[in-house]
N, C-alpha and C. Protein backbone atom coordinates (compact mmCIF):
# COMPACT_ATOMS: atom_id res chain seq x y z
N UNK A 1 7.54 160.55 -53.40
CA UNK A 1 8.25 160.11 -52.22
C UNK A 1 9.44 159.27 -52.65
N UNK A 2 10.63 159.64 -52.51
CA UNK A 2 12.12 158.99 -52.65
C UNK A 2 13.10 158.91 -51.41
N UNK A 3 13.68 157.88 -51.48
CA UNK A 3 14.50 158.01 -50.22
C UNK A 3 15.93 157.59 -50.93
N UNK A 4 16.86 158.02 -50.69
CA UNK A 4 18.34 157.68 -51.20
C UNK A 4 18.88 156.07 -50.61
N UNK A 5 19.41 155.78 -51.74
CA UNK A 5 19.63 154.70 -50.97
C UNK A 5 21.10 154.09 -51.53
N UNK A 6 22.15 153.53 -51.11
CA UNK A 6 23.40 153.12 -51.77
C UNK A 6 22.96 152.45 -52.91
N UNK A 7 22.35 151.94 -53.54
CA UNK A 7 21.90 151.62 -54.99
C UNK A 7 21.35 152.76 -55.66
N UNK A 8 21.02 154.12 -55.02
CA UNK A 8 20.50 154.98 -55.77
C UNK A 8 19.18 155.00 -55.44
N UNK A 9 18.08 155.74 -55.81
CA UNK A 9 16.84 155.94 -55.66
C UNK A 9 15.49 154.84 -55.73
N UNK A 10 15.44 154.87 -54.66
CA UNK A 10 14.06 153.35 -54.68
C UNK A 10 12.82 153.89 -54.65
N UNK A 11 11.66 153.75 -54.68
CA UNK A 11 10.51 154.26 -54.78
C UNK A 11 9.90 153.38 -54.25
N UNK A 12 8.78 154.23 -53.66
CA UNK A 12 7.54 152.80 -53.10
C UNK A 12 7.07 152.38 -53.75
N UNK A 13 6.93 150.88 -53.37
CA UNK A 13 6.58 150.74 -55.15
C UNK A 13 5.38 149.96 -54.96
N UNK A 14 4.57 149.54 -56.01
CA UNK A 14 3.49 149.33 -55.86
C UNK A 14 3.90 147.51 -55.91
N UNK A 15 3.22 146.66 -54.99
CA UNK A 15 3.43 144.73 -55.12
C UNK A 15 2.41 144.76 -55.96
N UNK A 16 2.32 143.44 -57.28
CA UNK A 16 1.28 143.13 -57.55
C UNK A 16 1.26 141.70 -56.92
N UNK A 17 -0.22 141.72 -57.19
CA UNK A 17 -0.36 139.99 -57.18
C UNK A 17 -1.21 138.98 -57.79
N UNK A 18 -1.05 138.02 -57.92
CA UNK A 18 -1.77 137.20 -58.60
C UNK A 18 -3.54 137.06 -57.93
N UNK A 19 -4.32 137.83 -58.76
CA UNK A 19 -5.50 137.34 -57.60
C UNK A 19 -6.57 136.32 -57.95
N UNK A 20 -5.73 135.35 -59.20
CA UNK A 20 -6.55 134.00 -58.83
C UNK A 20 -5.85 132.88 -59.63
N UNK A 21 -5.09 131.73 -58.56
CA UNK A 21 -4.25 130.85 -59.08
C UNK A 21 -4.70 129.96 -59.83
N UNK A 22 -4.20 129.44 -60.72
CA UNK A 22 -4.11 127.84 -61.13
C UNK A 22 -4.54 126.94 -60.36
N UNK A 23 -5.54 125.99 -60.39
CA UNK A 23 -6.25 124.84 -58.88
C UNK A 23 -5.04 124.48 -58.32
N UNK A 24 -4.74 124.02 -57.56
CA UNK A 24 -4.02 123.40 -56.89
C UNK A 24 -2.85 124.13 -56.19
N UNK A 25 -2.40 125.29 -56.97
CA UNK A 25 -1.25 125.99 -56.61
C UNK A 25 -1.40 126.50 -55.21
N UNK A 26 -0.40 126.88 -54.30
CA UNK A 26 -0.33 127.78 -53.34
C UNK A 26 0.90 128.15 -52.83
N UNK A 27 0.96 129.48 -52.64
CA UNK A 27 2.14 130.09 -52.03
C UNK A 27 3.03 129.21 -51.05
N UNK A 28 4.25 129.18 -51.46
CA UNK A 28 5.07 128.55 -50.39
C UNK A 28 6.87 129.74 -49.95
N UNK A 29 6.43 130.46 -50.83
CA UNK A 29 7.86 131.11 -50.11
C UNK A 29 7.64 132.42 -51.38
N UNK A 30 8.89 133.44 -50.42
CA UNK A 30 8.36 135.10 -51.16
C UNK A 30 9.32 136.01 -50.45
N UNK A 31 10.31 135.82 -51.37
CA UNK A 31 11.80 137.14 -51.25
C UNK A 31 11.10 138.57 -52.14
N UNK A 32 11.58 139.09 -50.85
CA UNK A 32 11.70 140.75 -50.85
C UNK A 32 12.69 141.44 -51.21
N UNK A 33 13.47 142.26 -52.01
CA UNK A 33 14.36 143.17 -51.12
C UNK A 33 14.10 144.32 -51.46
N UNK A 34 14.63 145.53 -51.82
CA UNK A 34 14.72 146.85 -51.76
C UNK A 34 14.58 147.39 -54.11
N UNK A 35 14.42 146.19 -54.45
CA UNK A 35 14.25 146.10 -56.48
C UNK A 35 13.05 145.33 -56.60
N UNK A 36 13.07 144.11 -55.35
CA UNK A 36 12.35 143.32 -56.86
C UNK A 36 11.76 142.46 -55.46
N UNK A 37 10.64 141.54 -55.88
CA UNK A 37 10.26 140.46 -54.75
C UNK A 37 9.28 139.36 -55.91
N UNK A 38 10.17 138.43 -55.49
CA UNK A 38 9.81 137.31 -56.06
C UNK A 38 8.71 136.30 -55.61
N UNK A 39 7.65 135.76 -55.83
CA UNK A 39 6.86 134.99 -54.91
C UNK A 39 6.86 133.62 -55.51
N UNK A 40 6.93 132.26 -54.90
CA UNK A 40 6.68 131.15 -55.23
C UNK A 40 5.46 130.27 -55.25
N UNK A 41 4.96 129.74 -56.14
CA UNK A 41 3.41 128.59 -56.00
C UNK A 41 3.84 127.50 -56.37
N UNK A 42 3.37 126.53 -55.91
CA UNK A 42 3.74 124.83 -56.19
C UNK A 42 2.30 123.77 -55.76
N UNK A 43 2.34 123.03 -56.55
CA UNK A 43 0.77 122.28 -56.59
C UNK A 43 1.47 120.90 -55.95
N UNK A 44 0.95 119.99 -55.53
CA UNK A 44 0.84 118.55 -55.08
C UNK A 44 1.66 117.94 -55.81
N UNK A 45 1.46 118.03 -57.34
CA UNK A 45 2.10 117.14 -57.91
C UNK A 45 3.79 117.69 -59.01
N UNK A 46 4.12 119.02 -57.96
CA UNK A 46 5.37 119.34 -57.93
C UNK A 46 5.71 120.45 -59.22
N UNK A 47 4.66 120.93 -59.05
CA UNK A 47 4.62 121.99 -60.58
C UNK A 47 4.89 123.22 -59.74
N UNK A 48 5.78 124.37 -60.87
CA UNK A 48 6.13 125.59 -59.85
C UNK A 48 5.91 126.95 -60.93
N UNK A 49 5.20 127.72 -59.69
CA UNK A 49 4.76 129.12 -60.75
C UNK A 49 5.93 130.08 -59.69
N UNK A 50 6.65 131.05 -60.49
CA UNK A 50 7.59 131.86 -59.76
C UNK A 50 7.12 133.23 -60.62
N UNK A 51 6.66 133.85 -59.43
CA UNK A 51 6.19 135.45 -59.98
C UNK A 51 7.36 136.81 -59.45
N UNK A 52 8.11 137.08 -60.73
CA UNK A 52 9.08 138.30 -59.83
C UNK A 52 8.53 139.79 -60.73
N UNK A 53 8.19 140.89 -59.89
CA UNK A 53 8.72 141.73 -60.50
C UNK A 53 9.80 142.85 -59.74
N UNK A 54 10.37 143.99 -60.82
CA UNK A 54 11.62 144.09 -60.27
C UNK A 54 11.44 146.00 -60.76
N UNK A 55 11.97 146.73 -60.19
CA UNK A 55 11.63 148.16 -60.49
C UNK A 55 12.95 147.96 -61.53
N UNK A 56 12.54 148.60 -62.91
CA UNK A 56 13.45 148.55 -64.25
C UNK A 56 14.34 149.44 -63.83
N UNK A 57 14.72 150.48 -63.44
CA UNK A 57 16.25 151.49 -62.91
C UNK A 57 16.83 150.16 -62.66
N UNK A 58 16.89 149.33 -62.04
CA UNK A 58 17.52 148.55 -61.12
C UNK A 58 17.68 146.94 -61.56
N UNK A 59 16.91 146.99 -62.89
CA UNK A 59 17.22 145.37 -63.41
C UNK A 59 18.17 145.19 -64.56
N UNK A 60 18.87 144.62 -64.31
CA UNK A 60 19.83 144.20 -64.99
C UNK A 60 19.48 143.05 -66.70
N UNK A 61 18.06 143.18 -66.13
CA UNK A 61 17.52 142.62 -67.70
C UNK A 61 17.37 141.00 -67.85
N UNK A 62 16.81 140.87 -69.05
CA UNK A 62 16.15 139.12 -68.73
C UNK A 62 17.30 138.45 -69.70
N UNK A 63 17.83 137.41 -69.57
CA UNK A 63 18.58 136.99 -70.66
C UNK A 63 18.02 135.84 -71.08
N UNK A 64 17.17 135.31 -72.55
CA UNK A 64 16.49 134.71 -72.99
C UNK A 64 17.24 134.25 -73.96
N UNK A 65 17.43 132.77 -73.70
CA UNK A 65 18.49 131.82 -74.43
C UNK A 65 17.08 130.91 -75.23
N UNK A 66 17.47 132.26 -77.16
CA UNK A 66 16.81 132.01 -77.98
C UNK A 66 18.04 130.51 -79.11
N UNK A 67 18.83 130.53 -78.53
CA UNK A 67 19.14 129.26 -79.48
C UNK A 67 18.96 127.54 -78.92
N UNK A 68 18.70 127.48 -77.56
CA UNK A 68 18.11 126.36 -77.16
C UNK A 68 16.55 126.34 -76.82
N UNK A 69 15.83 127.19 -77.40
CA UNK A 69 14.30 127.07 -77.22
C UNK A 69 13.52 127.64 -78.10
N UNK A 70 12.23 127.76 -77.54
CA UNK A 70 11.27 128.43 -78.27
C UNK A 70 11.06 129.79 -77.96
N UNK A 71 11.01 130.87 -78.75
CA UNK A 71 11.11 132.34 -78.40
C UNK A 71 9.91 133.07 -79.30
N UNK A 72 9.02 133.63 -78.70
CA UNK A 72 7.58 133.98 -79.41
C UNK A 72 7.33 135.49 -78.47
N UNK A 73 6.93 136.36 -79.51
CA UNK A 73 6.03 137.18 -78.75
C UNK A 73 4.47 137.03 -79.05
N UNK A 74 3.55 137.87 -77.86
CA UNK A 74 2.06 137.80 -78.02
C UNK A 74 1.78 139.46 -77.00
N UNK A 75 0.78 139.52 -77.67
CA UNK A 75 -0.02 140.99 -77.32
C UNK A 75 -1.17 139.97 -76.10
N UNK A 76 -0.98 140.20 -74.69
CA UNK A 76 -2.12 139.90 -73.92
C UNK A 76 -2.49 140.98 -73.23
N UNK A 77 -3.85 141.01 -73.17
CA UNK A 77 -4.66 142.70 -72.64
C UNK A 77 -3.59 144.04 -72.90
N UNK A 78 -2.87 143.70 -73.69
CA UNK A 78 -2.53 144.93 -74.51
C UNK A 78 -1.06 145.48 -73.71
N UNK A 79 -0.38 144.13 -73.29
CA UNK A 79 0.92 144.11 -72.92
C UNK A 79 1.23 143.53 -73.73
N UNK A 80 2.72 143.83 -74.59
CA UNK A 80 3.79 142.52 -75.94
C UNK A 80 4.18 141.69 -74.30
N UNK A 81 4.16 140.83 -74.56
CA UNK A 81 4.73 139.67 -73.75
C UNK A 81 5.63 138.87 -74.47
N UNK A 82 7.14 138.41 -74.03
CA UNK A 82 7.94 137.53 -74.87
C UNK A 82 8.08 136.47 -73.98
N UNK A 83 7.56 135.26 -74.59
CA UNK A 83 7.51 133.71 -74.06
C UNK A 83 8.57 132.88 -74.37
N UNK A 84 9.61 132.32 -73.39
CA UNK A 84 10.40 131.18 -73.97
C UNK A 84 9.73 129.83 -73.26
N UNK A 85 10.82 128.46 -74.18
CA UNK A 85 10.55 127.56 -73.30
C UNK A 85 11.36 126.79 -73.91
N UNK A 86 12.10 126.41 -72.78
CA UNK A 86 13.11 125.10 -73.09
C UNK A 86 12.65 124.21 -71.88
N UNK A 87 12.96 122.63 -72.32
CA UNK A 87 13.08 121.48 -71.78
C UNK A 87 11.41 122.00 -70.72
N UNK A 88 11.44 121.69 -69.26
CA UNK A 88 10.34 121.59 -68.84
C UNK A 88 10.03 122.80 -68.06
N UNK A 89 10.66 123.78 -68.25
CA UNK A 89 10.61 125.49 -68.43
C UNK A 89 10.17 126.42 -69.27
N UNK A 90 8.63 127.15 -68.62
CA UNK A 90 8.33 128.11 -69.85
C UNK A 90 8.49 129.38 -69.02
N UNK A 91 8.36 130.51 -69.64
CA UNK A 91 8.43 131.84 -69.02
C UNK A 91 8.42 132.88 -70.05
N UNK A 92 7.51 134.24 -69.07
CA UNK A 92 6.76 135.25 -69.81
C UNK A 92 7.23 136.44 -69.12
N UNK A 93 7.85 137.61 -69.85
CA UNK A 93 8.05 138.71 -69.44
C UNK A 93 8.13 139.63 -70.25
N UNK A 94 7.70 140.56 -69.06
CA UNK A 94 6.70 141.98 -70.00
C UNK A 94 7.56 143.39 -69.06
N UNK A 95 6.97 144.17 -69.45
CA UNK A 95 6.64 145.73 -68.84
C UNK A 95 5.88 146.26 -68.55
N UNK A 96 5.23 146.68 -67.14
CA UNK A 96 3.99 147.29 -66.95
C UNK A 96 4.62 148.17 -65.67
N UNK A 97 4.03 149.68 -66.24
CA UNK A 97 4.32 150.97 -65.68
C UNK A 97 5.97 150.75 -65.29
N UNK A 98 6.19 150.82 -64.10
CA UNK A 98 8.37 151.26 -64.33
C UNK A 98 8.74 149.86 -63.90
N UNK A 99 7.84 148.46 -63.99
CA UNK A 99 8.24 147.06 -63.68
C UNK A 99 8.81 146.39 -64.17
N UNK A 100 9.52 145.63 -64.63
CA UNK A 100 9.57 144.26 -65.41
C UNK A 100 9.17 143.24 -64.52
N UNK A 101 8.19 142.59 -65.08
CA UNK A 101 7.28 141.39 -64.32
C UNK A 101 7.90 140.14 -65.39
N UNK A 102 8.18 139.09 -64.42
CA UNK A 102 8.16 137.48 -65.23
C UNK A 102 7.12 136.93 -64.41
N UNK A 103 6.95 135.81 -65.09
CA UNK A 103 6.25 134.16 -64.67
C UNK A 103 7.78 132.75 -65.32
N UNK A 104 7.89 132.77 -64.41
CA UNK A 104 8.33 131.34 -64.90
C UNK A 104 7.73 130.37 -64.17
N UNK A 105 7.79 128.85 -65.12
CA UNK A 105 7.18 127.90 -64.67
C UNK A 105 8.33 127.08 -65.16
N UNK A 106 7.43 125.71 -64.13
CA UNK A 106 8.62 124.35 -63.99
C UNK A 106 7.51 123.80 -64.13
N UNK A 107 7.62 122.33 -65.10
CA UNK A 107 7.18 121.39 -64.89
C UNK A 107 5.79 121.43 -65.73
N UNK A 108 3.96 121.07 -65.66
CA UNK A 108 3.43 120.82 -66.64
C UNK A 108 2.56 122.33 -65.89
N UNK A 109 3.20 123.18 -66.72
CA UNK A 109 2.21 124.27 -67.04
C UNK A 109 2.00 125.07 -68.18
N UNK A 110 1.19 125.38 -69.19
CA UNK A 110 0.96 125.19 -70.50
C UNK A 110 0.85 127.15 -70.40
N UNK A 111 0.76 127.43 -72.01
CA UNK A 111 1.28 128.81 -71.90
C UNK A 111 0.16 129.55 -71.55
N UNK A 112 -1.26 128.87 -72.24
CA UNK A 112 -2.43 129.26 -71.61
C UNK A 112 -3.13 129.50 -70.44
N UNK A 113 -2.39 128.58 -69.86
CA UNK A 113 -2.72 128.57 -68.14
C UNK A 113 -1.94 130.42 -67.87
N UNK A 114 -0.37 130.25 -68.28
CA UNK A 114 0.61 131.82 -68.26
C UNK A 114 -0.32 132.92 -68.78
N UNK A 115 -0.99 132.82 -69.75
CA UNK A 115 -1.99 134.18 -69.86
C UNK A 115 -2.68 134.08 -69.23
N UNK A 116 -3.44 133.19 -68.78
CA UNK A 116 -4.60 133.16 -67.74
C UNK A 116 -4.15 134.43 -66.63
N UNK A 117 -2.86 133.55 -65.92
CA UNK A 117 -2.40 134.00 -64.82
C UNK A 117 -1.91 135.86 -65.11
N UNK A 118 -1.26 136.15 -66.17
CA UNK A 118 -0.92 137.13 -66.62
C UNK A 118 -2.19 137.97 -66.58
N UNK A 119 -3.07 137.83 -67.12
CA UNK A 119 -4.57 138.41 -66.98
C UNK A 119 -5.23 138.81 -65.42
N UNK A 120 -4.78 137.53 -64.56
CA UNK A 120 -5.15 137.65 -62.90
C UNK A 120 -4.13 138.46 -62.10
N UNK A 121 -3.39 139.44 -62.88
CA UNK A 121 -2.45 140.31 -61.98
C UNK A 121 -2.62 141.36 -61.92
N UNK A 122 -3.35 141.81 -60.57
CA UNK A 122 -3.54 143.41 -60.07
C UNK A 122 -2.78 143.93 -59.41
């Protein structure tokens, strides 16, 4: 199923989602459009999980500023995942089926908690 669209061909695409947060976290806001839909989580004490994924025809790609941070890859459940993190920003992005999925985080969330969460996405 395709429908034409002035960007070219969109597909239905499949949402994932996180199906089990970090304590405290909860949804507070969640852009859509016609590529990609981003969802937001934020805990009490002002910490932020931002989940986007984006259909790859249509992404313009991650730009990972490896000379002011830390830049690592890791194999989790058998996705390469590449992790940066500068100042009080970490973030993880991968490829799964025609997606590019991130996590970024703000503030005190550790990379372990990011696989956790990476692991809780159906």
């Amino acid at each position: 199923f395709c429908l034409s669209r002035g960007l070219g061909d969109v597909y239905k695409r499949q949402e994932y989602t996180i199906t089990n947060l970090p304590y405290g976290f909860k949804q507070t806001n969640k852009i859509e459009n016609d590529v990609s839909i981003t969802t937001e989580f934020k805990d009490d004490l002002g910490n932020v999980i931002e989940f986007t994924q984006m259909i790859t025809g249509h992404s313009d790609g991650y730009f990972v500023d490896n000379e002011n941070g830390i830049v690592f890859t890791e194999n989790v459940d058998g996705y390469e995942i590449e992790f940066f993190e500068a100042y009080d920003m970490k973030q993880a992005i991968w490829m799964k089926d025609r997606y590019a999925l991130s996590i970024t985080c703000h503030g005190n969330v550790s990379f372990e908690v990011i696989k956790e969460i990476i692991r809780d996405i159906e």
